[in-house]
C-alpha atoms as a PDB file:
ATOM      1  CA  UNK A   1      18.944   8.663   5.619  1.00  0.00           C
ATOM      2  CA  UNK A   2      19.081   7.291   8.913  1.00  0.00           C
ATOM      3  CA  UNK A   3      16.340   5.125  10.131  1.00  0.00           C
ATOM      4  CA  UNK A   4      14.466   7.180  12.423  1.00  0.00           C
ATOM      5  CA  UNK A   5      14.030   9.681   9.484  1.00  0.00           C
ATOM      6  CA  UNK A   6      12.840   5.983   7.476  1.00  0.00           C
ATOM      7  CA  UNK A   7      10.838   5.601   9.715  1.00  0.00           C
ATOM      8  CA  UNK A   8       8.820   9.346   9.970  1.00  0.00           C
ATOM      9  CA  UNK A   9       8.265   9.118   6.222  1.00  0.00           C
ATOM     10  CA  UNK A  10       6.888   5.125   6.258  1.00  0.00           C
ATOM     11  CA  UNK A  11       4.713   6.358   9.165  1.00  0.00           C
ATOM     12  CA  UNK A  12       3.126   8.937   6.588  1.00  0.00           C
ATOM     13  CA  UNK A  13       2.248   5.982   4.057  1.00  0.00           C
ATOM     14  CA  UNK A  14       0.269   4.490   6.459  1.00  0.00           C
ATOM     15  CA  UNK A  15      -2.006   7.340   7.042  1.00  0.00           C
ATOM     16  CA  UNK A  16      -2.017   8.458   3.609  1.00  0.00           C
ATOM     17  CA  UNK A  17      -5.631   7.607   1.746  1.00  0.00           C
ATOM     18  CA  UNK A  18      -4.258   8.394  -2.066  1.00  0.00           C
ATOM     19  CA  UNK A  19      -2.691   5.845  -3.290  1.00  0.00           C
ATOM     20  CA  UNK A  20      -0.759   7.766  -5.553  1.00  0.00           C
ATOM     21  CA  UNK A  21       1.045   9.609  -3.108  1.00  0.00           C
ATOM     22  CA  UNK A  22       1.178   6.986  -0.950  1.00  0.00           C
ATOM     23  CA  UNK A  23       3.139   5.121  -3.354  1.00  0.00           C
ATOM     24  CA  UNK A  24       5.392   8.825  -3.784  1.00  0.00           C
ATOM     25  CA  UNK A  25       5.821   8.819   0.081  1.00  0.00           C
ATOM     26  CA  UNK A  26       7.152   4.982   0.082  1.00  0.00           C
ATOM     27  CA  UNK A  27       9.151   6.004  -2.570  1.00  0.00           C
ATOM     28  CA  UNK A  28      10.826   8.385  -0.102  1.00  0.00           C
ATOM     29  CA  UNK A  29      11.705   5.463   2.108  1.00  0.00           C
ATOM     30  CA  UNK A  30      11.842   2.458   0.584  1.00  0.00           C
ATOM     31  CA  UNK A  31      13.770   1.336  -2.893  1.00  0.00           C
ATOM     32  CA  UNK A  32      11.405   0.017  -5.452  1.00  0.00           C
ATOM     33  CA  UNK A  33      12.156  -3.396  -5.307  1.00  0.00           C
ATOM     34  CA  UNK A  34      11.036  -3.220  -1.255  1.00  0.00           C
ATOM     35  CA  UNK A  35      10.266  -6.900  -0.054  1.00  0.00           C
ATOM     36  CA  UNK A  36       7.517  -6.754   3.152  1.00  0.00           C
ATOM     37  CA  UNK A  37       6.553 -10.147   4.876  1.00  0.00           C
ATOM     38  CA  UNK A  38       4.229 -10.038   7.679  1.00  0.00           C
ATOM     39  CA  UNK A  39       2.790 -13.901   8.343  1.00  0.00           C
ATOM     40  CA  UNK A  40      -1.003 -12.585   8.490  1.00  0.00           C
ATOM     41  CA  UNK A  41      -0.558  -9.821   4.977  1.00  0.00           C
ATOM     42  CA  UNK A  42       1.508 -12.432   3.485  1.00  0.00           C
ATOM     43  CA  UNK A  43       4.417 -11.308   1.138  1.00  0.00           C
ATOM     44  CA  UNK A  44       4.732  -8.266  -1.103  1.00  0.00           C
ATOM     45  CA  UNK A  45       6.938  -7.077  -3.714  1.00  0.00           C
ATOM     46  CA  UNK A  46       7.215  -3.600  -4.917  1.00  0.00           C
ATOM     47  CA  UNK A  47       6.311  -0.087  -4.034  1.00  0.00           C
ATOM     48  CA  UNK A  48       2.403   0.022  -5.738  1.00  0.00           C
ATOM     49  CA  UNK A  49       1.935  -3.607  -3.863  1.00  0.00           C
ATOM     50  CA  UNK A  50       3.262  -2.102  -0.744  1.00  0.00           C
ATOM     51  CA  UNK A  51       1.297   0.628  -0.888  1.00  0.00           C
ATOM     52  CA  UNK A  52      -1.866  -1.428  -1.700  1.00  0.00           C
ATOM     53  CA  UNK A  53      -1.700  -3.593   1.204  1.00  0.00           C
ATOM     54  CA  UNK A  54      -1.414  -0.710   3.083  1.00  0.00           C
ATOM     55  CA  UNK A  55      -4.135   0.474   2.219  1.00  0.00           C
ATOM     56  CA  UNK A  56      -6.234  -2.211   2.679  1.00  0.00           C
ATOM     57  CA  UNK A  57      -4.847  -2.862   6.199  1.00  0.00           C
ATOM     58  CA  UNK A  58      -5.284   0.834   7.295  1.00  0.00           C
ATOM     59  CA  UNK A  59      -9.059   0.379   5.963  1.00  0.00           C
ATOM     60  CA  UNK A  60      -9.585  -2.509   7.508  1.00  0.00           C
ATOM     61  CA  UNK A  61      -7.962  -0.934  11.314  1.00  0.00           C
ATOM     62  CA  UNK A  62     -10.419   2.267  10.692  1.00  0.00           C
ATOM     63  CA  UNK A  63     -13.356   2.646  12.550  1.00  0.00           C
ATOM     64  CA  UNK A  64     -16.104   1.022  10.126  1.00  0.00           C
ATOM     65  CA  UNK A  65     -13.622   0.601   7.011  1.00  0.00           C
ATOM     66  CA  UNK A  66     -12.132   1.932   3.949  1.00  0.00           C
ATOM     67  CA  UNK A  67     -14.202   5.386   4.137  1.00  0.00           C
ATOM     68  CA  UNK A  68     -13.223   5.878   7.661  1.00  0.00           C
ATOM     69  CA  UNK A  69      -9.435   5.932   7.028  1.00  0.00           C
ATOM     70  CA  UNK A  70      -8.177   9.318   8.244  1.00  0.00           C
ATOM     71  CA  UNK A  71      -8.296  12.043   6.598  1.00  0.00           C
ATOM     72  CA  UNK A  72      -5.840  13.884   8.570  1.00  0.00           C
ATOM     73  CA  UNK A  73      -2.871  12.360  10.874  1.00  0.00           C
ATOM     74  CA  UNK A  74      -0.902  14.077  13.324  1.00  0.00           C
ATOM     75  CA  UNK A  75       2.995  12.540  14.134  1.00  0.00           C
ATOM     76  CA  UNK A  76       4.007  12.660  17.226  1.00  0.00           C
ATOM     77  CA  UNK A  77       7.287  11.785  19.018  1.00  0.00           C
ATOM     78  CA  UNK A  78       7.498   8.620  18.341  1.00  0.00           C
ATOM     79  CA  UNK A  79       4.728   7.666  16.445  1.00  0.00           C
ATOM     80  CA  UNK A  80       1.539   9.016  14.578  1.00  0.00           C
ATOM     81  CA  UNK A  81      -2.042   9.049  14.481  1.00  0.00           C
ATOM     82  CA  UNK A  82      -5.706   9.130  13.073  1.00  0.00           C
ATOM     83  CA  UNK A  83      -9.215   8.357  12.746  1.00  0.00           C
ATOM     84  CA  UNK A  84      -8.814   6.488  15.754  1.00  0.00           C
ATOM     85  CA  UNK A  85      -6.105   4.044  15.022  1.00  0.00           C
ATOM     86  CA  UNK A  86      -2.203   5.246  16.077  1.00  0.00           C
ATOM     87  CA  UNK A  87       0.857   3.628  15.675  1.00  0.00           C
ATOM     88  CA  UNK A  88       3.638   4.383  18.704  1.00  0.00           C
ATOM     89  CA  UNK A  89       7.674   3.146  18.635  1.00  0.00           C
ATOM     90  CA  UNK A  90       7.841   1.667  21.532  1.00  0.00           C
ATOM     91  CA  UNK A  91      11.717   0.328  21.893  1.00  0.00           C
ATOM     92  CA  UNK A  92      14.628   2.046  20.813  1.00  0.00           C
ATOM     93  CA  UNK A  93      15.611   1.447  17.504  1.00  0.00           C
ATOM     94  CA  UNK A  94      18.488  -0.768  16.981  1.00  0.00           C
ATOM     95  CA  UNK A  95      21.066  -0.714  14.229  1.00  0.00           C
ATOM     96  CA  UNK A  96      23.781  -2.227  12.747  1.00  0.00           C
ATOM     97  CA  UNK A  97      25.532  -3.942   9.272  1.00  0.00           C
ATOM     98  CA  UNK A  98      22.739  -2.504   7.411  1.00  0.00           C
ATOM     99  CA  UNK A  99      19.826  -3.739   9.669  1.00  0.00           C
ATOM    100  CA  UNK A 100      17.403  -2.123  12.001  1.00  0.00           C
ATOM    101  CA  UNK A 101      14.573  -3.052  14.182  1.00  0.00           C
ATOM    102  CA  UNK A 102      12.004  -1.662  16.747  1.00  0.00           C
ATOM    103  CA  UNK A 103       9.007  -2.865  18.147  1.00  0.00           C
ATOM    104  CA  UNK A 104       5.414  -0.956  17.599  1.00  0.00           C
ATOM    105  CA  UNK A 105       2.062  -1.157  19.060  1.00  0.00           C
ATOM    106  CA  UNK A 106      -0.702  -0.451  16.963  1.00  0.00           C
ATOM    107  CA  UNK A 107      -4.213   0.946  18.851  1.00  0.00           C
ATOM    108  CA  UNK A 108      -7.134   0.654  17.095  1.00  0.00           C
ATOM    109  CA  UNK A 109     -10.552   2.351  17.576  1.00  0.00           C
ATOM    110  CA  UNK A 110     -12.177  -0.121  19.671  1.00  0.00           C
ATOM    111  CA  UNK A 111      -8.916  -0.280  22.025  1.00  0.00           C
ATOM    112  CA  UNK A 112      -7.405  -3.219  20.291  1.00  0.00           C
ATOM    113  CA  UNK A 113      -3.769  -3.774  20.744  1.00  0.00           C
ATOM    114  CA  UNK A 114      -1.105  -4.909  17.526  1.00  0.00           C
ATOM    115  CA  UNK A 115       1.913  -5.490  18.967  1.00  0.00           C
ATOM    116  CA  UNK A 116       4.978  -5.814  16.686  1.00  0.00           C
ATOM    117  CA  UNK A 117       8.451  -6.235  15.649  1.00  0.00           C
ATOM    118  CA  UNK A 118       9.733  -4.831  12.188  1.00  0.00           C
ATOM    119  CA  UNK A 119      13.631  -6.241  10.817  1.00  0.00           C
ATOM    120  CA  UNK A 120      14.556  -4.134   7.688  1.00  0.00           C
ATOM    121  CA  UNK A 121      17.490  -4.293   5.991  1.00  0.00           C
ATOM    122  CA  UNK A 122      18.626  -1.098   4.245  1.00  0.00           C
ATOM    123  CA  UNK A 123      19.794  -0.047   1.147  1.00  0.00           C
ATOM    124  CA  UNK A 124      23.206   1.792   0.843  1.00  0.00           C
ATOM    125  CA  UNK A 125      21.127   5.503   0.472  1.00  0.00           C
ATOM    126  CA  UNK A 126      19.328   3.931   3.794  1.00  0.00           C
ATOM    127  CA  UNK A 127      16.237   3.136   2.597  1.00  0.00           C
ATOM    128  CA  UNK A 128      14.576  -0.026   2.963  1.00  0.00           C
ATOM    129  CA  UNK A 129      14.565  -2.743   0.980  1.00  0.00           C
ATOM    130  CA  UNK A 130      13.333  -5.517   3.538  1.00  0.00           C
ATOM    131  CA  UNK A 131      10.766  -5.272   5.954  1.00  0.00           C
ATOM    132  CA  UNK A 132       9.831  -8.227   7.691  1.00  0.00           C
ATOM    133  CA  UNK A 133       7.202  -8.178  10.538  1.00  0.00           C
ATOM    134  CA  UNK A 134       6.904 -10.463  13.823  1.00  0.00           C
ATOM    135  CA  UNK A 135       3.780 -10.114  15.668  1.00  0.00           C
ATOM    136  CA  UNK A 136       4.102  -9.945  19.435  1.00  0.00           C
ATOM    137  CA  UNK A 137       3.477 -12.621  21.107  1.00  0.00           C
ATOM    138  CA  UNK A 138       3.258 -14.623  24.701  1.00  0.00           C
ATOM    139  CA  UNK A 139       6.307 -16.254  23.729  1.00  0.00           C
ATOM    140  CA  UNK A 140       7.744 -13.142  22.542  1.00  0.00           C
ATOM    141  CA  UNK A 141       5.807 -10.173  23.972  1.00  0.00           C
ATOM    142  CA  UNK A 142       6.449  -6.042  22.918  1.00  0.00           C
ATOM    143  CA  UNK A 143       6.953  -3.615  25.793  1.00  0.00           C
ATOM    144  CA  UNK A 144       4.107  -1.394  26.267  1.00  0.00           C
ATOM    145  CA  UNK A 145       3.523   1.389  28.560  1.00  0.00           C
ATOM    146  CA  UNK A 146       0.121   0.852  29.855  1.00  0.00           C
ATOM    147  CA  UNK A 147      -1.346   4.301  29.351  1.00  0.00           C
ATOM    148  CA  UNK A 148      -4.949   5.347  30.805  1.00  0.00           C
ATOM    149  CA  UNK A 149      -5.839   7.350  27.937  1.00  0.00           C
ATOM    150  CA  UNK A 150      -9.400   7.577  28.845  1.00  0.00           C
END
């Protein structure tokens, strides 16, 4: 699996509401044991903790909360999108010795910006096993095309 196809499939989890099948689409790209650190969702160990936090977090990004998570997502070329909230790739991604990263922007409903940097490290089928996440900052912003969506 390369990581752009990784990638497609964790895109999915993060729209998906059931957290069965979330946890059988993070299953599709990520090993069981999958470690994910972010410094504001703190650390997580596992596929069903994964998949919780994700939940929570895409609940939390929806318009008025859990109930408004979408229902339906559309991907698009290099990211995906729903109930408001969409998730673009905006860097390529960059490879080597079993690592990858890329940086994201996150848009939420009310036009807030979450800027980010994802490190993985893969396993040897090429699915993750580390994902560690670095918020953008001043001191080290994300490229973002400033679209006028409106």
């Amino acid at each position: 699996m390369t990581p752009e196809e990784c990638l497609v499939i964790y895109g999915e989890a993060w729209f998906e509401r059931d957290a069965t099948k979330r946890v059988e689409v993070l299953r599709r790209c990520c090993t069981e044991d999958i470690v994910f650190m972010d410094p504001r969702l703190g650390r997580v160990h596992g596929l069903e903790a994964v998949s919780d936090m994700i939940g929570q977090a895409i609940g939390s990004m929806s318009a008025s909360g859990p109930d408004d998570v979408p229902k339906t997502n559309t991907a698009e070329r290099r990211g995906r999108s729903g109930g408001g909230v969409s998730v673009e790739v905006v860097t390529p991604i960059e490879q080597f010795h079993g690592y990858f990263r890329y940086s994201f922007v996150w848009k939420l409903p009310d036009g807030t910006l979450g800027p980010g940097t994802d490190f993985c490290e893969v396993a040897d089928d090429g699915r993750m096993k580390l994902i560690t996440v670095w918020p953008g900052s001043d001191d080290f912003p994300v490229p973002y095309p400033r679209h006028n969506d409106h």
